[in-house]
N, C-alpha and C. Protein backbone atom coordinates (compact mmCIF):
# COMPACT_ATOMS: atom_id res chain seq x y z
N UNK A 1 162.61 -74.08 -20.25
CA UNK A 1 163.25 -74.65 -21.40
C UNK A 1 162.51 -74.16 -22.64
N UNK A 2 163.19 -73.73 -23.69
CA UNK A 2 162.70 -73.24 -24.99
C UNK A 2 163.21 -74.51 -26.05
N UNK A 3 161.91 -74.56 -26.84
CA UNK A 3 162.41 -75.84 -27.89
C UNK A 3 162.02 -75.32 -29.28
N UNK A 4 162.79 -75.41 -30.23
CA UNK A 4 162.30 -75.17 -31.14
C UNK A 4 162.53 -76.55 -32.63
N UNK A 5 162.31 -76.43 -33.80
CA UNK A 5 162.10 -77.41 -34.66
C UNK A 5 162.41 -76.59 -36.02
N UNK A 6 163.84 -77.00 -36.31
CA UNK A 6 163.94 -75.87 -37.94
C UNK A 6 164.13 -77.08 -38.67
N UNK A 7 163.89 -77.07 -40.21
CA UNK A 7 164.58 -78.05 -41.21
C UNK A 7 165.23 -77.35 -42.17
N UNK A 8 166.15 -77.85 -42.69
CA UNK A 8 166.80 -77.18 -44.06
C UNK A 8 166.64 -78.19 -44.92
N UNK A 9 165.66 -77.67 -46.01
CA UNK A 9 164.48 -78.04 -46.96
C UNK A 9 165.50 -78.78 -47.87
N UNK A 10 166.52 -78.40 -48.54
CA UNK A 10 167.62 -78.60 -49.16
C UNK A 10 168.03 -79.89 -48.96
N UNK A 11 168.60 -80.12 -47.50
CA UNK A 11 169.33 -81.37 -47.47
C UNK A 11 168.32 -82.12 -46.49
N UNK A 12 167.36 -81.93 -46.46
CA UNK A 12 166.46 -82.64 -45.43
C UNK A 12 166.94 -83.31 -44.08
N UNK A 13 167.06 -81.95 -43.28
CA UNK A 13 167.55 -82.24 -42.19
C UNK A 13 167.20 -81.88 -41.27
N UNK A 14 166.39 -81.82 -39.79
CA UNK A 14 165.70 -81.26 -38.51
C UNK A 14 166.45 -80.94 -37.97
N UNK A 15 167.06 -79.93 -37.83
CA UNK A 15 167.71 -79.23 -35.96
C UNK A 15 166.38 -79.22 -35.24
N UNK A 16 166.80 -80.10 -34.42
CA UNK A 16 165.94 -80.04 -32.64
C UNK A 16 167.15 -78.95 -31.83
N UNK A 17 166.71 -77.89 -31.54
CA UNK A 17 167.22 -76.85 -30.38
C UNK A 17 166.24 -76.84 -29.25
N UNK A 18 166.87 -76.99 -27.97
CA UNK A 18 166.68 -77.08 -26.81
C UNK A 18 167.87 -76.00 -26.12
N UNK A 19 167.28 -75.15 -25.44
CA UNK A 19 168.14 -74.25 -24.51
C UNK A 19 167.29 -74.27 -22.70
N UNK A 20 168.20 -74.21 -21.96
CA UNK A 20 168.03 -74.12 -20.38
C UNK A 20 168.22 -75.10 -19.89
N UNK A 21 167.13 -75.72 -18.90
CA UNK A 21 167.13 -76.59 -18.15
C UNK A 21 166.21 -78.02 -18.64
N UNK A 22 166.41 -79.52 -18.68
CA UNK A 22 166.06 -79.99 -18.87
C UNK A 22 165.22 -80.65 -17.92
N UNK A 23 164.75 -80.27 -17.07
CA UNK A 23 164.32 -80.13 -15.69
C UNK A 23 163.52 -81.72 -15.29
N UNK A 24 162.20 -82.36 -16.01
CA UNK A 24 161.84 -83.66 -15.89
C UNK A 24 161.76 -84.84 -17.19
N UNK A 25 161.70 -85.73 -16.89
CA UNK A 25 161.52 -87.16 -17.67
C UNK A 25 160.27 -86.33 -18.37
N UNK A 26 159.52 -86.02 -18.08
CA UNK A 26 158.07 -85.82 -18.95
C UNK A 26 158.48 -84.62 -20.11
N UNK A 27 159.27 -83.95 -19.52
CA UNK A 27 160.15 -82.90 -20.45
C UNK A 27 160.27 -83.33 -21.88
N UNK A 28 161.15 -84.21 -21.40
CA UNK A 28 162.35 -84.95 -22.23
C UNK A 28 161.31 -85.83 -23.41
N UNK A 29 160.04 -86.61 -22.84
CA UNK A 29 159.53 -87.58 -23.24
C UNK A 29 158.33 -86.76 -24.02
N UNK A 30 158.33 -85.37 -23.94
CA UNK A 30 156.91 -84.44 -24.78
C UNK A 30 157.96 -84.09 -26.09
N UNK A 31 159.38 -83.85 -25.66
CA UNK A 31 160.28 -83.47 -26.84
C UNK A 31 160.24 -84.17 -27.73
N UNK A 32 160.76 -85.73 -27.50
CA UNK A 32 160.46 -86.82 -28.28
C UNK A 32 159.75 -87.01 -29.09
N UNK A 33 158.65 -87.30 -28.53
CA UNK A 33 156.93 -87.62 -28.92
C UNK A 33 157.14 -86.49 -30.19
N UNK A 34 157.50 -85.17 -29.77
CA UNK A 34 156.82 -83.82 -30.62
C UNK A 34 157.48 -84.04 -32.18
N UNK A 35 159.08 -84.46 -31.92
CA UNK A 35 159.83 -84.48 -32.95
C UNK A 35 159.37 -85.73 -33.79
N UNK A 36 158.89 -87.16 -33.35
CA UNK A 36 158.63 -87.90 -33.94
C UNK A 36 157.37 -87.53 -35.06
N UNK A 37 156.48 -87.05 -34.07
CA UNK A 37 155.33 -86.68 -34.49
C UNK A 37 155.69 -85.75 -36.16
N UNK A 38 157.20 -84.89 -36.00
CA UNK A 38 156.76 -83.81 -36.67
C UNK A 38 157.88 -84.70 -37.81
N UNK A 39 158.85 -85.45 -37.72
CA UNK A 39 159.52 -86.58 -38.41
C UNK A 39 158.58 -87.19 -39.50
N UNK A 40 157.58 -87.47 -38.45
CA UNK A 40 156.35 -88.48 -40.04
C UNK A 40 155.96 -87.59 -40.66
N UNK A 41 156.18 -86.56 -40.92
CA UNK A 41 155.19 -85.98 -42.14
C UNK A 41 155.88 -85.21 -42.97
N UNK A 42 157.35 -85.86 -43.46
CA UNK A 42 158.05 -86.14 -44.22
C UNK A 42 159.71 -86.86 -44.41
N UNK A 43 160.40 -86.59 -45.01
CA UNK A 43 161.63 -87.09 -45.18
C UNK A 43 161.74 -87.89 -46.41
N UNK A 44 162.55 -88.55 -45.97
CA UNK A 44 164.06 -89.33 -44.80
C UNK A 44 164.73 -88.21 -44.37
N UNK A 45 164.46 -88.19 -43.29
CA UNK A 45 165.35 -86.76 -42.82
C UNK A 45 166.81 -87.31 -42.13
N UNK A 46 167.81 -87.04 -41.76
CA UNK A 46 168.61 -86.52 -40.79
C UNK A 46 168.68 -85.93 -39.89
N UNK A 47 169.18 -86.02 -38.81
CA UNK A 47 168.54 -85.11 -37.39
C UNK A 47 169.83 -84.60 -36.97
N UNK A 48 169.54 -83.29 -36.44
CA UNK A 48 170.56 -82.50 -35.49
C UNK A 48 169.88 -81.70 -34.30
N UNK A 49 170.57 -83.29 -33.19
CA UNK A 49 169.49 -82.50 -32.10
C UNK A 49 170.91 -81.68 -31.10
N UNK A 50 170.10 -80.38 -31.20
CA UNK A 50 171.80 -78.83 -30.29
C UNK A 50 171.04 -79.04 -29.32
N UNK A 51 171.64 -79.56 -28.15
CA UNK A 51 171.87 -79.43 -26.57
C UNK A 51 172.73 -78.57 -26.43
N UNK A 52 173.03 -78.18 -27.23
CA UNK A 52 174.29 -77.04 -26.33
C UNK A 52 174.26 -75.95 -25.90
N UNK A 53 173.03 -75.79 -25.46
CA UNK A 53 172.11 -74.92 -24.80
C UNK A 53 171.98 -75.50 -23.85
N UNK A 54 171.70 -76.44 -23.42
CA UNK A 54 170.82 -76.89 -22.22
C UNK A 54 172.18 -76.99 -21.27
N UNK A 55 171.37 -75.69 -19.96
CA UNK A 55 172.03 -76.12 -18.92
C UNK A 55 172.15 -77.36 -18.10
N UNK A 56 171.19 -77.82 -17.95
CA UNK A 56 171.17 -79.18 -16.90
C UNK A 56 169.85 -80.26 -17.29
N UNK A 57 170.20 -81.43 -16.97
CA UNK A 57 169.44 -82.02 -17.69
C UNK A 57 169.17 -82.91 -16.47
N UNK A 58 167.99 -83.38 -15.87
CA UNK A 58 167.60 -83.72 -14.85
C UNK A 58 166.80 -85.43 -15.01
N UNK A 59 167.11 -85.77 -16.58
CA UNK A 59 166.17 -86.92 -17.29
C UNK A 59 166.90 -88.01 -16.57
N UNK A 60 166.29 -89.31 -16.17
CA UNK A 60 166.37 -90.47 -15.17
C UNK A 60 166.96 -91.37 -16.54
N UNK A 61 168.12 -92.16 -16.00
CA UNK A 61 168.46 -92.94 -16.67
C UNK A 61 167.44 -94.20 -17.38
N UNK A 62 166.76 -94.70 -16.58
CA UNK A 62 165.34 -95.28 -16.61
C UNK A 62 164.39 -94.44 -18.46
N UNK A 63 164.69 -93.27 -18.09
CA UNK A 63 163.71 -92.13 -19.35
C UNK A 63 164.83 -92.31 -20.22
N UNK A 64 165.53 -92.16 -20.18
CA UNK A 64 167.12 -92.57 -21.64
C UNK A 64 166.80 -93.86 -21.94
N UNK A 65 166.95 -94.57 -21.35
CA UNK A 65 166.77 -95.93 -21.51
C UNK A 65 165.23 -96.44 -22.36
N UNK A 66 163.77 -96.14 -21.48
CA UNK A 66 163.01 -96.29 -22.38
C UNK A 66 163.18 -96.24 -23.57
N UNK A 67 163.30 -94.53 -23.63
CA UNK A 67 163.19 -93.41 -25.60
C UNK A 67 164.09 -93.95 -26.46
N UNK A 68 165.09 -94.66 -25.41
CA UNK A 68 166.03 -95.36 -26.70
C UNK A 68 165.76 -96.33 -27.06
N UNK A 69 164.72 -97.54 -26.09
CA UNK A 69 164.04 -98.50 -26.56
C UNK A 69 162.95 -98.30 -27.28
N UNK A 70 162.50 -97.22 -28.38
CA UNK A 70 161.36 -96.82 -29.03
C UNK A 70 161.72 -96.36 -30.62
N UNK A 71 160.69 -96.70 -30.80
CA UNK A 71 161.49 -96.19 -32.25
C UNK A 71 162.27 -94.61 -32.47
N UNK A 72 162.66 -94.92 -33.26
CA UNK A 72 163.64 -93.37 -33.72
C UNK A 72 162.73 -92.26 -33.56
N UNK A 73 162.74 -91.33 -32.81
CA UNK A 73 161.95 -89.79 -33.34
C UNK A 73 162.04 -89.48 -34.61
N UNK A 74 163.50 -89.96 -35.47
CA UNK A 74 163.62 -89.31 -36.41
C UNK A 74 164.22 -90.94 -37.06
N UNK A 75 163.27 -91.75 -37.99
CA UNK A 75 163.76 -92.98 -37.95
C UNK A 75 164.17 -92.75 -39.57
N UNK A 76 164.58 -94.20 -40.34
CA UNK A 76 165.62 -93.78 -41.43
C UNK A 76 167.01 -94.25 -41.26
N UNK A 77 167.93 -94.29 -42.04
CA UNK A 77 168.93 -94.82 -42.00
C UNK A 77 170.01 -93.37 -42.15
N UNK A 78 169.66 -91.83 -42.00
CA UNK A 78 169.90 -91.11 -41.92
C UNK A 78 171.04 -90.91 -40.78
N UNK A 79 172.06 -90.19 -41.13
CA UNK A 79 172.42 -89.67 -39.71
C UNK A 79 171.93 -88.81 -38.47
N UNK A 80 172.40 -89.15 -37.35
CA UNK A 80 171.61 -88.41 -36.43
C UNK A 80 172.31 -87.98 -35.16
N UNK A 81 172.61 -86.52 -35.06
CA UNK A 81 173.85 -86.23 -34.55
C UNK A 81 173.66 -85.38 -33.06
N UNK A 82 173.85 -85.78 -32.11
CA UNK A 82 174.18 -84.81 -30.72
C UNK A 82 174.92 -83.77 -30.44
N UNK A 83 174.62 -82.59 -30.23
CA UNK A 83 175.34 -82.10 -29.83
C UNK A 83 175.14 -81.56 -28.45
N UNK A 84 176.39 -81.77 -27.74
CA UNK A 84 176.19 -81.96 -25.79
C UNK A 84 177.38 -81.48 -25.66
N UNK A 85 177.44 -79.66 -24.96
CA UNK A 85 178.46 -78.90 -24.32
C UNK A 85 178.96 -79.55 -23.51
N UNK A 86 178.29 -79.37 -22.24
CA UNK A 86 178.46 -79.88 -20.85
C UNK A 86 178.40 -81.23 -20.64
N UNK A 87 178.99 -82.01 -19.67
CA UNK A 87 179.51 -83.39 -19.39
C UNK A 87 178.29 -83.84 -19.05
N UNK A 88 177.32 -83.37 -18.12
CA UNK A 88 175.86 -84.00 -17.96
C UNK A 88 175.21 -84.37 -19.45
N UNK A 89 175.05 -83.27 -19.95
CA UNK A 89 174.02 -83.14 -21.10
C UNK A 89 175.21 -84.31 -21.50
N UNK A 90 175.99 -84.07 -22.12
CA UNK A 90 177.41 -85.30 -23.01
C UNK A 90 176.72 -86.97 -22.23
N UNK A 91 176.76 -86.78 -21.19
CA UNK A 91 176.70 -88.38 -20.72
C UNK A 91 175.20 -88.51 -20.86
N UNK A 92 174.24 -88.23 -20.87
CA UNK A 92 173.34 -88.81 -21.07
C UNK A 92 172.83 -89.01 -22.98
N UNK A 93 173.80 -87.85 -23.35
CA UNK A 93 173.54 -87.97 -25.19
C UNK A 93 174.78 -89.48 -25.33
N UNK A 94 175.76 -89.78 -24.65
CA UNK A 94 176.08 -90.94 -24.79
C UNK A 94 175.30 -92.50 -24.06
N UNK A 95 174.75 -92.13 -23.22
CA UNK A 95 173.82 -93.01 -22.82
C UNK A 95 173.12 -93.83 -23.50
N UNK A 96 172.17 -92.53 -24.12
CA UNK A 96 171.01 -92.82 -25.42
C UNK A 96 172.07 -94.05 -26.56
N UNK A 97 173.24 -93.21 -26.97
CA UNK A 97 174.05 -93.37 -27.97
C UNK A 97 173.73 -95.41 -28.02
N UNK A 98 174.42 -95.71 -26.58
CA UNK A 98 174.65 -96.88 -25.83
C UNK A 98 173.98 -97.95 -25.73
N UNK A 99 172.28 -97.22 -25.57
CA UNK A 99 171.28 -98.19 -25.53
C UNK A 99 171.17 -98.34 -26.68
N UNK A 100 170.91 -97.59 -27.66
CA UNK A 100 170.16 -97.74 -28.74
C UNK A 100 171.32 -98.15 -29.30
N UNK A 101 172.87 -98.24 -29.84
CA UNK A 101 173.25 -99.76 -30.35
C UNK A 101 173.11 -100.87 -29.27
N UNK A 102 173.22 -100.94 -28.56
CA UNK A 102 173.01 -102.26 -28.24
C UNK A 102 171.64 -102.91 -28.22
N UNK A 103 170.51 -102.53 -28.67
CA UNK A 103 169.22 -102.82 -29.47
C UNK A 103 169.59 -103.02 -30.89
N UNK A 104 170.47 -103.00 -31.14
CA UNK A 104 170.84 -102.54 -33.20
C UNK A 104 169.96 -101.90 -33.71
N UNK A 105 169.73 -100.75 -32.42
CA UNK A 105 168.85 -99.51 -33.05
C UNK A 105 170.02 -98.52 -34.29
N UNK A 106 169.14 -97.41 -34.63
CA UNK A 106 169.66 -96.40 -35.29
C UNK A 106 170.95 -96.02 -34.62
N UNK A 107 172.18 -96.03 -34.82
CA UNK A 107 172.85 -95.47 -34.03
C UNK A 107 172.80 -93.42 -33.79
N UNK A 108 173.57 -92.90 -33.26
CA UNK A 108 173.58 -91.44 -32.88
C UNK A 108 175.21 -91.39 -32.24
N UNK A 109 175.46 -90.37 -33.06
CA UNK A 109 176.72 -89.50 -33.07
C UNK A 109 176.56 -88.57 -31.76
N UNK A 110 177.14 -88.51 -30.98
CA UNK A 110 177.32 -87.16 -29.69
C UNK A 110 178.84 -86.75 -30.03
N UNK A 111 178.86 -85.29 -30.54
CA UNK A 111 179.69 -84.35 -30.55
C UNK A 111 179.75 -83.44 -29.42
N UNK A 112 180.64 -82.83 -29.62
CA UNK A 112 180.98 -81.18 -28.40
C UNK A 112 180.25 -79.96 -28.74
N UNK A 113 180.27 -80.00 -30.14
CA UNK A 113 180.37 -78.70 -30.97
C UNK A 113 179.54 -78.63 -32.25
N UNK A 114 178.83 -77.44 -32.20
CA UNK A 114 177.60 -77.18 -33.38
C UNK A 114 178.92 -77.64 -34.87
N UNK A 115 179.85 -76.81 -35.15
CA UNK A 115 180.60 -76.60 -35.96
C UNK A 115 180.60 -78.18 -36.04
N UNK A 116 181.28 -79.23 -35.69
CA UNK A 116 181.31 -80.63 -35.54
C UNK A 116 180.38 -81.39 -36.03
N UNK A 117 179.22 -81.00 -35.77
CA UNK A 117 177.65 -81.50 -36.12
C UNK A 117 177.61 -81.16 -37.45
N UNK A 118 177.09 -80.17 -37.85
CA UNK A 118 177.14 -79.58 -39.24
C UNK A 118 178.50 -80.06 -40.12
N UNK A 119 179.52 -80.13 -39.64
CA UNK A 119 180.69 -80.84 -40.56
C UNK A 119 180.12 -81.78 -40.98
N UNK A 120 179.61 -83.09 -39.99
CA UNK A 120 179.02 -84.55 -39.85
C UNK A 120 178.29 -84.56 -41.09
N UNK A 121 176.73 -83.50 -40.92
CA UNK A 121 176.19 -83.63 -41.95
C UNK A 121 175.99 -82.60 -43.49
N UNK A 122 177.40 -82.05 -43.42
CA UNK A 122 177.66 -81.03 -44.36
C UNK A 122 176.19 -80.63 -44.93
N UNK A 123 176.26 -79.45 -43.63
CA UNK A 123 174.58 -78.35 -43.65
C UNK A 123 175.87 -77.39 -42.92
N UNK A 124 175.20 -76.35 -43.02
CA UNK A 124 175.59 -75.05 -42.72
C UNK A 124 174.12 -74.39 -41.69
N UNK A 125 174.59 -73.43 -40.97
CA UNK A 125 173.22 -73.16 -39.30
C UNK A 125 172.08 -72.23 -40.84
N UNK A 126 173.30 -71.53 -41.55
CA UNK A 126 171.88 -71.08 -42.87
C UNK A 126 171.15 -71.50 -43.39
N UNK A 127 171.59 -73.20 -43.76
CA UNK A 127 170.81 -73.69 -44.48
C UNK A 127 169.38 -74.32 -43.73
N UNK A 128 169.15 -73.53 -42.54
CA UNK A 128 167.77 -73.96 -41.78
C UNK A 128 166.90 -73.16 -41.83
N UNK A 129 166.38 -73.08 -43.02
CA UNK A 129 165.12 -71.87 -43.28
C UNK A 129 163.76 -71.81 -42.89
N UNK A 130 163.42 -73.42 -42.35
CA UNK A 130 161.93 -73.38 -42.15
C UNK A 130 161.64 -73.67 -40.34
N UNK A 131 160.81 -72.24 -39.89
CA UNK A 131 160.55 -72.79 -38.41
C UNK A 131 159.62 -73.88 -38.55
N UNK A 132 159.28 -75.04 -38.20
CA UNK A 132 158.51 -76.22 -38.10
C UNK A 132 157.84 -75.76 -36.34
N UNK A 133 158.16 -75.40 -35.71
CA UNK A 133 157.88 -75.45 -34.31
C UNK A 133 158.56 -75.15 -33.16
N UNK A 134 157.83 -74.03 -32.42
CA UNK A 134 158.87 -73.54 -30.89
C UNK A 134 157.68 -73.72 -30.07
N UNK A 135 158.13 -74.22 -29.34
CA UNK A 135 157.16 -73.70 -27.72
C UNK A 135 158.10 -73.59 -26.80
N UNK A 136 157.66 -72.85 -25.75
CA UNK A 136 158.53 -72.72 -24.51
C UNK A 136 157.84 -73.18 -23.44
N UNK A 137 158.84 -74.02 -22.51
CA UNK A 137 158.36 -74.99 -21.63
C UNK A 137 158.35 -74.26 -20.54
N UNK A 138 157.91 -74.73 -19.40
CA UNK A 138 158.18 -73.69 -18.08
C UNK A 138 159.07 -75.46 -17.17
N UNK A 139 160.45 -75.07 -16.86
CA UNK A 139 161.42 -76.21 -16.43
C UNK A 139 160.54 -76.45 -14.92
């Protein structure tokens, strides 16, 4: 799994990109952690996290369930938008969606489509000029 962390400085907004396999809970739960981590040290941001890369996602309903009982990675009254190709990746970005209103957490948007996302938060994929962070995971 490759992750990376862009913002577009402009409208203060994080794309979280994730491509491959989402292979374990600890995966899923270092992504989190990383984005929160990289969330506090500025904003109010908006988030656009692209799954639509990720082939398969292997995270335990149990690990959805926690991360959604935790504070926001990306907290704020900001929007914060999914995007999930595939029906796996889709049901567990609605999962999250699920828990976290019914906490009267932050809610989260799950779309199909990058184009969809970027409508949501009228940003354009250009307007993401700054790498913040990639590492590549081994799934």
């Amino acid at each position: 799994m490759d992750f990376v962390v862009d913002l577009d400085p402009t409208h203060q907004v994080l794309r979280i990109t994730l491509t491959g396999e989402v292979a374990t809970d600890e995966l899923a739960t270092y992504v989190y952690r990383t984005v929160t981590r990289l969330a506090a040290q500025g904003g109010p941001y908006a988030g656009l996290f692209d799954f639509s890369q990720v082939t398969h996602s292997a995270v335990t309903p149990t690990t959805v369930r926690t991360l959604a009982a935790t504070a926001a990675a990306i907290p704020g009254e900001r929007p914060r938008v999914i995007v999930a190709r595939t029906d796996t990746v889709y049901g567990v970005g609605r999962m999250f969606e699920l828990y976290r209103d019914s906490m009267a957490g932050q809610s989260q948007i799950v779309v199909r489509s990058n184009d969809e996302a970027y409508e949501l938060l009228k940003v354009t994929p250009q307007d993401f000029s700054q790498r913040l962070f990639s590492e590549e995971l081994a799934a």
